[in-house]
Protein backbone atom coordinates (compact mmCIF):
# COMPACT_ATOMS: atom_id res chain seq x y z
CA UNK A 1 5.74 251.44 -68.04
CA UNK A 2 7.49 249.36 -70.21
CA UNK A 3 10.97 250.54 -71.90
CA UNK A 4 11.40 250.06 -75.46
CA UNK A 5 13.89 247.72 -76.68
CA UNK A 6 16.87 250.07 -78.69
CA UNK A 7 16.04 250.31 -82.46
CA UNK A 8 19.20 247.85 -84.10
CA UNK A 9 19.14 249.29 -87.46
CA UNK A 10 18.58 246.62 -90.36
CA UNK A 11 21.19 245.27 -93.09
CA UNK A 12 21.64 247.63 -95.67
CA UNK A 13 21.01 245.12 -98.60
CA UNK A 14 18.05 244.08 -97.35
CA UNK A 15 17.08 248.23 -97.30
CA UNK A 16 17.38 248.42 -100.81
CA UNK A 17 15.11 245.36 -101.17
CA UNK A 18 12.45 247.14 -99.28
CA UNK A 19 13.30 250.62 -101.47
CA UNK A 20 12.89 248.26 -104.80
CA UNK A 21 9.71 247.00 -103.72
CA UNK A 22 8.36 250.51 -103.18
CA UNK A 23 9.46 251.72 -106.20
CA UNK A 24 7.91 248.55 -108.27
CA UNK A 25 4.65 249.11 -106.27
CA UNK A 26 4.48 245.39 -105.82
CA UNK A 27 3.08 242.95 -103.88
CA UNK A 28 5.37 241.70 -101.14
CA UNK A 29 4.80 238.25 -98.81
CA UNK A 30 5.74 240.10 -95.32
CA UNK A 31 6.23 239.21 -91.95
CA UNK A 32 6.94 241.00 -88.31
CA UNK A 33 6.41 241.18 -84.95
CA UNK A 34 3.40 242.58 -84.03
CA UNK A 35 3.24 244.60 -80.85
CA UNK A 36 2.28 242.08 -78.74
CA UNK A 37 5.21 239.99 -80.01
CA UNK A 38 3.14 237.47 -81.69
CA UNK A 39 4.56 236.82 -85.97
CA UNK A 40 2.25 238.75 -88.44
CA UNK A 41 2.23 237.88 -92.23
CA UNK A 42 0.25 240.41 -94.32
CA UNK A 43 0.74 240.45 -97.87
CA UNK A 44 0.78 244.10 -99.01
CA UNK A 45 2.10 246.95 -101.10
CA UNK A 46 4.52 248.69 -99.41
CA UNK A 47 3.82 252.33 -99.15
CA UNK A 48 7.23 254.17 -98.15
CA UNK A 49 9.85 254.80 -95.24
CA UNK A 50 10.41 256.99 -92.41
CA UNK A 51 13.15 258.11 -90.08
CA UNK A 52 11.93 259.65 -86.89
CA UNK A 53 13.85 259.56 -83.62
CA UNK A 54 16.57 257.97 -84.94
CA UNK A 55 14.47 254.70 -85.99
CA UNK A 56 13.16 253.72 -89.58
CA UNK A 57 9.73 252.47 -90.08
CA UNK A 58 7.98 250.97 -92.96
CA UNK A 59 4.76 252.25 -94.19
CA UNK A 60 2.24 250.41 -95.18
CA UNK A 61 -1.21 251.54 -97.27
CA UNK A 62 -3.10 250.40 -94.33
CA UNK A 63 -1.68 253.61 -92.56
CA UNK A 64 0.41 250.87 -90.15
CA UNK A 65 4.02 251.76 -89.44
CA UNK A 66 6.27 248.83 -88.53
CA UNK A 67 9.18 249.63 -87.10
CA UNK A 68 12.27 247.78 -89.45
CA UNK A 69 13.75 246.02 -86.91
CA UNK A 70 10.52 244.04 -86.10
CA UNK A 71 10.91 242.71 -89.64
CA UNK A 72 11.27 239.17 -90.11
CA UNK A 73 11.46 238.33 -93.61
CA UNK A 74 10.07 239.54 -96.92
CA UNK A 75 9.17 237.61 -99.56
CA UNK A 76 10.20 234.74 -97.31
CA UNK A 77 14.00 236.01 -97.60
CA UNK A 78 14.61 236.51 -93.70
CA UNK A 79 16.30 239.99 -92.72
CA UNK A 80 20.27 239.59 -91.71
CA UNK A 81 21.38 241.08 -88.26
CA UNK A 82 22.75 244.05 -89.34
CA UNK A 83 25.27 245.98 -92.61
């Protein structure tokens, strides 16, 4: 069985932009890696967040959790390494 790759926590800034969109209850352009590695783009509310295990996910309506370092860009703004 496959290991995990270790969760790399995202840049901070780029955390509030997810927060604002939340809290607007807008509809964001975003794309990610899907589990199989291949790039999703969905565009979608964004629902809330979620620590668990020491990794953050993002929550989307559709019940999916993506797991924020799998995040390539919103709103076509790509996601800096890191704070």
């Amino acid at each position: 069985m496959p290991t995990p790759e270790k969760y790399v926590p995202i840049d901070c800034n780029f955390y509030d932009r997810i927060e604002a969109a939340i809290v607007q209850r807008r509809i964001v352009r975003l794309e990610y890696q899907g589990a199989s590695g291949q790039s999703v783009l969905a565009e979608t509310m964004l629902k809330d967040t979620q620590t668990k295990e020491g990794e953050e996910f993002l929550l989307l309506p559709s019940g999916e959790q993506i797991r924020m370092d799998r995040i390539i860009s919103l709103d076509g703004a790509p996601v800096p390494k890191s704070c």
